[in-house]
PDB file of N, CA and C in Angstrom:
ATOM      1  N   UNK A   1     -26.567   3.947   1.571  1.00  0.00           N
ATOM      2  CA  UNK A   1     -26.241   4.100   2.965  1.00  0.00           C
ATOM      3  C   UNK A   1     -26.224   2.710   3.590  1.00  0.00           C
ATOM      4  N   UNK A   2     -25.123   2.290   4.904  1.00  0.00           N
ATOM      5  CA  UNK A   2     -24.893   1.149   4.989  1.00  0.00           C
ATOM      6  C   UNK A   2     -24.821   1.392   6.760  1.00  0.00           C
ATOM      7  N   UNK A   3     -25.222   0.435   7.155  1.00  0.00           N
ATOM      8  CA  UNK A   3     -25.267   0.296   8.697  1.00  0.00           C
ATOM      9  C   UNK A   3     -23.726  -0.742   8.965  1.00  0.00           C
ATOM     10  N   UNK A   4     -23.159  -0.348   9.356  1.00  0.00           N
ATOM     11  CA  UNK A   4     -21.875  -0.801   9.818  1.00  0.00           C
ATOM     12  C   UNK A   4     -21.558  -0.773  11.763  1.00  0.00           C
ATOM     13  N   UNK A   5     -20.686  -1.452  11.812  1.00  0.00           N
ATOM     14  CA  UNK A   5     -20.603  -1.567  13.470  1.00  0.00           C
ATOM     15  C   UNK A   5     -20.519  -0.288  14.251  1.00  0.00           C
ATOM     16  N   UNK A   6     -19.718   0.648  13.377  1.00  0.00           N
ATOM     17  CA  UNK A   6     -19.511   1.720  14.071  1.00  0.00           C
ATOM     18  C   UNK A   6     -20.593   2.881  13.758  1.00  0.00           C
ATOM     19  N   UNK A   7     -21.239   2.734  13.129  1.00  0.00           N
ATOM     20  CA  UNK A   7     -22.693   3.652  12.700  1.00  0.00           C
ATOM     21  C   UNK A   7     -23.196   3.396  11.005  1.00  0.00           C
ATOM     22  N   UNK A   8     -23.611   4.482  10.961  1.00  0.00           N
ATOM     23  CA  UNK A   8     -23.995   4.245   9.471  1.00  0.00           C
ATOM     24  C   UNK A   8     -23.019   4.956   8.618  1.00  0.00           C
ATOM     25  N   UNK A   9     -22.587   4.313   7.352  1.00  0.00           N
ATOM     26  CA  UNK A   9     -21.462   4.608   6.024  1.00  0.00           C
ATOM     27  C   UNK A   9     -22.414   4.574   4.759  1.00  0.00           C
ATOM     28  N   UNK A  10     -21.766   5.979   3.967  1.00  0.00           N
ATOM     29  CA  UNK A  10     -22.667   6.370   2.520  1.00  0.00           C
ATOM     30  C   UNK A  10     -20.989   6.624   2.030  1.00  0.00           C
ATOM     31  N   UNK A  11     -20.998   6.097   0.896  1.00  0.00           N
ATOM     32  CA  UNK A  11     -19.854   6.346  -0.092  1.00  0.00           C
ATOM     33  C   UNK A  11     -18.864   5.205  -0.383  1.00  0.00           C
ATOM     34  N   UNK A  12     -17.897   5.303  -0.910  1.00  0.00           N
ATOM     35  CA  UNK A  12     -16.837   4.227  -1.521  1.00  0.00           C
ATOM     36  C   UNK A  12     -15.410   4.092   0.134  1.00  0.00           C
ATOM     37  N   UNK A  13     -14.704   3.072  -0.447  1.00  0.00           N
ATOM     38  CA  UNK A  13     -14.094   2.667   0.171  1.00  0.00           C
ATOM     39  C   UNK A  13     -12.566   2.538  -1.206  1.00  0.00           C
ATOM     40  N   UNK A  14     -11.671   2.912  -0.441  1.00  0.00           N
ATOM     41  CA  UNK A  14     -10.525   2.821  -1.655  1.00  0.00           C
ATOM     42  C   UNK A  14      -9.123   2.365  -0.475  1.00  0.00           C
ATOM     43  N   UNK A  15      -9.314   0.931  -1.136  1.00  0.00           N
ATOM     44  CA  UNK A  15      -8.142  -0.177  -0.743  1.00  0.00           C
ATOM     45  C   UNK A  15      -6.838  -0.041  -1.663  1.00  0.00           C
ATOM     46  N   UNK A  16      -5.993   0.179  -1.029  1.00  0.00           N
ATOM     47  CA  UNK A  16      -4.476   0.572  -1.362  1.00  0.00           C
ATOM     48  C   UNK A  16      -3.247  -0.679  -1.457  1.00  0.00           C
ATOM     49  N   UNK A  17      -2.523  -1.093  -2.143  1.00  0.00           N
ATOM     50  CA  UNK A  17      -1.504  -1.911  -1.710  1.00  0.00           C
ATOM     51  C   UNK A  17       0.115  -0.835  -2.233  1.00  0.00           C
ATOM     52  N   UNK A  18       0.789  -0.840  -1.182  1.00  0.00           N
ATOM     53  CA  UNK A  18       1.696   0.056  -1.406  1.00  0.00           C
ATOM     54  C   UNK A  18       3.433  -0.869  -1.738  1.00  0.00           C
ATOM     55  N   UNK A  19       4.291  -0.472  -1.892  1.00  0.00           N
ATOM     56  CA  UNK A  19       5.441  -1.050  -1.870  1.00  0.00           C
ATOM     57  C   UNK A  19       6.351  -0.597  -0.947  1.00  0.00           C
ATOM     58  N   UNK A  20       7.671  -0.796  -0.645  1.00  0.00           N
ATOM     59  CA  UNK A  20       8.309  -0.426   0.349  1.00  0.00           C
ATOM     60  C   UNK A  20       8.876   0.570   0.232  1.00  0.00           C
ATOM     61  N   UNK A  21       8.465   1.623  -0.998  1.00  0.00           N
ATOM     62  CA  UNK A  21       8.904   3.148  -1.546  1.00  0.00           C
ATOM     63  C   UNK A  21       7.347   3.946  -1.162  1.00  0.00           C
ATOM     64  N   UNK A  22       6.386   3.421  -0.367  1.00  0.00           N
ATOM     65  CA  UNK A  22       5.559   3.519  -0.688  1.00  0.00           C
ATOM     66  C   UNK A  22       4.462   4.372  -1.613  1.00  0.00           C
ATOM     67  N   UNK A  23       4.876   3.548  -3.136  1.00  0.00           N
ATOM     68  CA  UNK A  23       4.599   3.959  -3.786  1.00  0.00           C
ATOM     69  C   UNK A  23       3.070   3.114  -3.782  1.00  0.00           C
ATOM     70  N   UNK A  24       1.868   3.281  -4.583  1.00  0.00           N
ATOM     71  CA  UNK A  24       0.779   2.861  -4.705  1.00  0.00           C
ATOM     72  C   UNK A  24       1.203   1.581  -5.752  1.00  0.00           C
ATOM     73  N   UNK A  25       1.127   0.157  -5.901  1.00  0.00           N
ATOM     74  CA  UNK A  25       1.058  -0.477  -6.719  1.00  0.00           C
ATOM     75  C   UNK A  25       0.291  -0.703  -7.670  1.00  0.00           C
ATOM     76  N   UNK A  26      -0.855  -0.733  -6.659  1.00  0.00           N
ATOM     77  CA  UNK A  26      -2.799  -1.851  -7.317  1.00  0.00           C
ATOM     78  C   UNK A  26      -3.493  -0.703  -5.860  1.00  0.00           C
ATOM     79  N   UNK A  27      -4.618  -0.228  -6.674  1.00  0.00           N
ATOM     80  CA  UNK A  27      -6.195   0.380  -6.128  1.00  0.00           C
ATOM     81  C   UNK A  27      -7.280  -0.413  -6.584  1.00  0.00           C
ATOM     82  N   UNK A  28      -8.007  -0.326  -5.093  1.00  0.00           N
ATOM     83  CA  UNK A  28      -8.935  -0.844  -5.808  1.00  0.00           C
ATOM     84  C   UNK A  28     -10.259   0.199  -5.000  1.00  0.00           C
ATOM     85  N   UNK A  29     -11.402   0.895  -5.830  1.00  0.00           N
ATOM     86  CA  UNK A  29     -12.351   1.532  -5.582  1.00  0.00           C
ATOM     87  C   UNK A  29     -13.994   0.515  -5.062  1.00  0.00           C
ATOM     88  N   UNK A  30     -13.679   0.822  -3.855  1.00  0.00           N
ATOM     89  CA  UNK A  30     -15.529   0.037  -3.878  1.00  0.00           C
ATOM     90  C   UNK A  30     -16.725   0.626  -3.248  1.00  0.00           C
ATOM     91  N   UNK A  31     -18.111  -0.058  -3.180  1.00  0.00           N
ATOM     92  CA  UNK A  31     -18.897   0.491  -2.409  1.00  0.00           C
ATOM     93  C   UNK A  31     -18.883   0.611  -0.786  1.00  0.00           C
ATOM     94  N   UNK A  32     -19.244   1.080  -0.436  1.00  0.00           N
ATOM     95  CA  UNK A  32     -19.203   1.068   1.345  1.00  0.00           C
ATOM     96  C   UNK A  32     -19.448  -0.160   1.753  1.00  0.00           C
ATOM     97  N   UNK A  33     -20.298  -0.370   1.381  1.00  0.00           N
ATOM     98  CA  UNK A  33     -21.155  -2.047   1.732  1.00  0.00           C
ATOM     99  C   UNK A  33     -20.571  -3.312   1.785  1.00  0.00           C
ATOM    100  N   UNK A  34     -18.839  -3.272   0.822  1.00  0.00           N
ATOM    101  CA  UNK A  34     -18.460  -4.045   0.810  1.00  0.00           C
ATOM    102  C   UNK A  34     -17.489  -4.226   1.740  1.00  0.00           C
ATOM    103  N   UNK A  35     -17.327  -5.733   2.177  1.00  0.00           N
ATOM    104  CA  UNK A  35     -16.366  -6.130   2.895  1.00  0.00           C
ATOM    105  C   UNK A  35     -14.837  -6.206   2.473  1.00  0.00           C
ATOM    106  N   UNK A  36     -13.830  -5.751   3.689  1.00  0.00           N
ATOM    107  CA  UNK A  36     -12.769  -4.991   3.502  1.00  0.00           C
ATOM    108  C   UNK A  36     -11.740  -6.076   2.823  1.00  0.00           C
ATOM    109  N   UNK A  37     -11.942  -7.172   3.024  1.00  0.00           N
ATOM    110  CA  UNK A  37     -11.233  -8.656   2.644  1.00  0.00           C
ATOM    111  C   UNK A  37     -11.668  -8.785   1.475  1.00  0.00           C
ATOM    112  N   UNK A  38     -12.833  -8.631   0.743  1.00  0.00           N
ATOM    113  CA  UNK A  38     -13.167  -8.918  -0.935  1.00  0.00           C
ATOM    114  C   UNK A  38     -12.385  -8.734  -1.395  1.00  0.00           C
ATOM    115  N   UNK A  39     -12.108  -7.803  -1.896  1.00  0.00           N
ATOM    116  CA  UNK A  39     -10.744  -7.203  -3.143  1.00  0.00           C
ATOM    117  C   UNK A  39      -9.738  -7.716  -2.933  1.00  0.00           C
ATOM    118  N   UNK A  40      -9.139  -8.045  -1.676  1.00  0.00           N
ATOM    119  CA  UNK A  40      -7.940  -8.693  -1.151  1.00  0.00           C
ATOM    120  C   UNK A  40      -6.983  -9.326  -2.208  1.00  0.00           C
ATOM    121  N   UNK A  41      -7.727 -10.719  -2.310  1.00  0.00           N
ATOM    122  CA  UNK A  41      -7.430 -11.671  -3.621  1.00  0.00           C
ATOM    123  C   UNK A  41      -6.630 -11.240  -4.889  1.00  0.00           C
ATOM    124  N   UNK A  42      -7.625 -10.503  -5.174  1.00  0.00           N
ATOM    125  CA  UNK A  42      -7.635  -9.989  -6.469  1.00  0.00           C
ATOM    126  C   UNK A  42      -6.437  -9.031  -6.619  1.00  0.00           C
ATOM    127  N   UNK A  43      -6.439  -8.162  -5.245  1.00  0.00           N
ATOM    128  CA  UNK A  43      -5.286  -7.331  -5.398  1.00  0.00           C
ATOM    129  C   UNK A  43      -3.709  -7.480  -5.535  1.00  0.00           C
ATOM    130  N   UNK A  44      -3.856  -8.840  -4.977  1.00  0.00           N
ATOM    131  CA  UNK A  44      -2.900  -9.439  -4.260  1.00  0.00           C
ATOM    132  C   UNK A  44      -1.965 -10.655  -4.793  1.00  0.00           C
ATOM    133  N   UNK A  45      -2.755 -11.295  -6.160  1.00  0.00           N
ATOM    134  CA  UNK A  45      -2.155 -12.222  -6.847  1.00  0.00           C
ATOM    135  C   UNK A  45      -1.479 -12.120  -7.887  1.00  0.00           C
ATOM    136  N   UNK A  46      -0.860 -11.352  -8.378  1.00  0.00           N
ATOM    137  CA  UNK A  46       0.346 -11.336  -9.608  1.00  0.00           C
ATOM    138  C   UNK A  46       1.343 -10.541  -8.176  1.00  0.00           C
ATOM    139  N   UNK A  47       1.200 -10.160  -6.849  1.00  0.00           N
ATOM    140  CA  UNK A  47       2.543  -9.997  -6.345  1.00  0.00           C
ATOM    141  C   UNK A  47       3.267 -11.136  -5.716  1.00  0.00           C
ATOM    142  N   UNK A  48       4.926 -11.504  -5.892  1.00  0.00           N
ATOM    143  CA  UNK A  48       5.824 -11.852  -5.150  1.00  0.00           C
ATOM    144  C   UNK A  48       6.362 -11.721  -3.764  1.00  0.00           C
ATOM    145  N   UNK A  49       6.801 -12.355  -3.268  1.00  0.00           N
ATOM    146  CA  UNK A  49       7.549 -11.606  -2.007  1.00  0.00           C
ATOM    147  C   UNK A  49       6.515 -11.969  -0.745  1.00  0.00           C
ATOM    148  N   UNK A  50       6.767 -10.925   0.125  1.00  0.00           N
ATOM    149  CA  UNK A  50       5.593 -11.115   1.175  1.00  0.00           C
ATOM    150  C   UNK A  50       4.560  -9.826   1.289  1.00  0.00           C
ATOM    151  N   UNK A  51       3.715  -9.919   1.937  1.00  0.00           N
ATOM    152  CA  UNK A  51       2.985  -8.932   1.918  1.00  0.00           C
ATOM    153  C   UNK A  51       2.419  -8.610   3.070  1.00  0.00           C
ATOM    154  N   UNK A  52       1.809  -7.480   3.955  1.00  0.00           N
ATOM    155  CA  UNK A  52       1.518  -7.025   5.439  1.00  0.00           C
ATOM    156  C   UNK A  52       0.253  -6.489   5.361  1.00  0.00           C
ATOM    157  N   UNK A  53      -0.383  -6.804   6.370  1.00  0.00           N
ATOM    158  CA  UNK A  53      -1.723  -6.162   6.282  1.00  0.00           C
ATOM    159  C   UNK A  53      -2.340  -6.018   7.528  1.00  0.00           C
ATOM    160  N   UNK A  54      -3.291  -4.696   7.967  1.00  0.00           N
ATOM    161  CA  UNK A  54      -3.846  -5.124   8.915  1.00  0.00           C
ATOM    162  C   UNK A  54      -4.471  -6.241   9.268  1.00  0.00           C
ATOM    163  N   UNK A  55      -4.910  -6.495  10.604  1.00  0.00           N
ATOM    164  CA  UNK A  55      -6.019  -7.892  11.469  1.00  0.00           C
ATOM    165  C   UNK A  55      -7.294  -8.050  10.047  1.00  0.00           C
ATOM    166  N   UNK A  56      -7.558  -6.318   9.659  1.00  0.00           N
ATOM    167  CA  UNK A  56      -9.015  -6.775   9.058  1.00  0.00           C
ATOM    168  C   UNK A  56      -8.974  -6.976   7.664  1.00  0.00           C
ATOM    169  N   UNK A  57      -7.907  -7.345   7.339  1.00  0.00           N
ATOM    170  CA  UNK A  57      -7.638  -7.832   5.853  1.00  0.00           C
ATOM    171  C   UNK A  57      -7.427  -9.549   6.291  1.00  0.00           C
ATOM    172  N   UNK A  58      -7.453 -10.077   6.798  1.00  0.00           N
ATOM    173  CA  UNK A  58      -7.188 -11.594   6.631  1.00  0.00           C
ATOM    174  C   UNK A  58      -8.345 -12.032   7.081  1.00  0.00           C
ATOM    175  N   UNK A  59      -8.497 -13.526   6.625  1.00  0.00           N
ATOM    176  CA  UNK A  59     -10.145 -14.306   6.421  1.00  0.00           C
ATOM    177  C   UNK A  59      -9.897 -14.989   7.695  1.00  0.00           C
ATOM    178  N   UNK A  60     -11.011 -15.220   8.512  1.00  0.00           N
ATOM    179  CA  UNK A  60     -10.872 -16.168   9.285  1.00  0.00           C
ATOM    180  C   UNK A  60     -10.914 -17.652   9.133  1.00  0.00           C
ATOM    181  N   UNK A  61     -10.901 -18.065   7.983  1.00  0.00           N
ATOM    182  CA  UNK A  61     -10.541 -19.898   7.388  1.00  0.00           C
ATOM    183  C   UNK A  61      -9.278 -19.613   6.829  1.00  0.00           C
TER     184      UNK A  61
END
């Protein structure tokens, strides 16, 4: 169980990157606890092109 801004969160979090069929490309499964930008990276580097994301996917540096 995780204290978060908006109350408290128990369970996983499942980050999506879709294509413009939106088909699912890359998943990635995590704990609650984790921050929504971690996986980002990882998800995100063997693609081309450009890519869109909400405000709370980008780092502030």
């Amino acid at each position: 169980m995780e204290k978060t801004t908006v109350g408290w969160f128990f369970g996983f979090k499942l980050h999506l990157v879709i294509n413009h069929h939106a088909e699912i490309v890359v998943f990635k499964l995590t704990s609650g606890n984790i921050d929504d930008r971690k996986p980002v990276p990882e998800m995100v580097e063997r693609m081309k092109g450009k890519a869109f994301a909400d405000r709370g996917s980008i780092s502030e540096n």
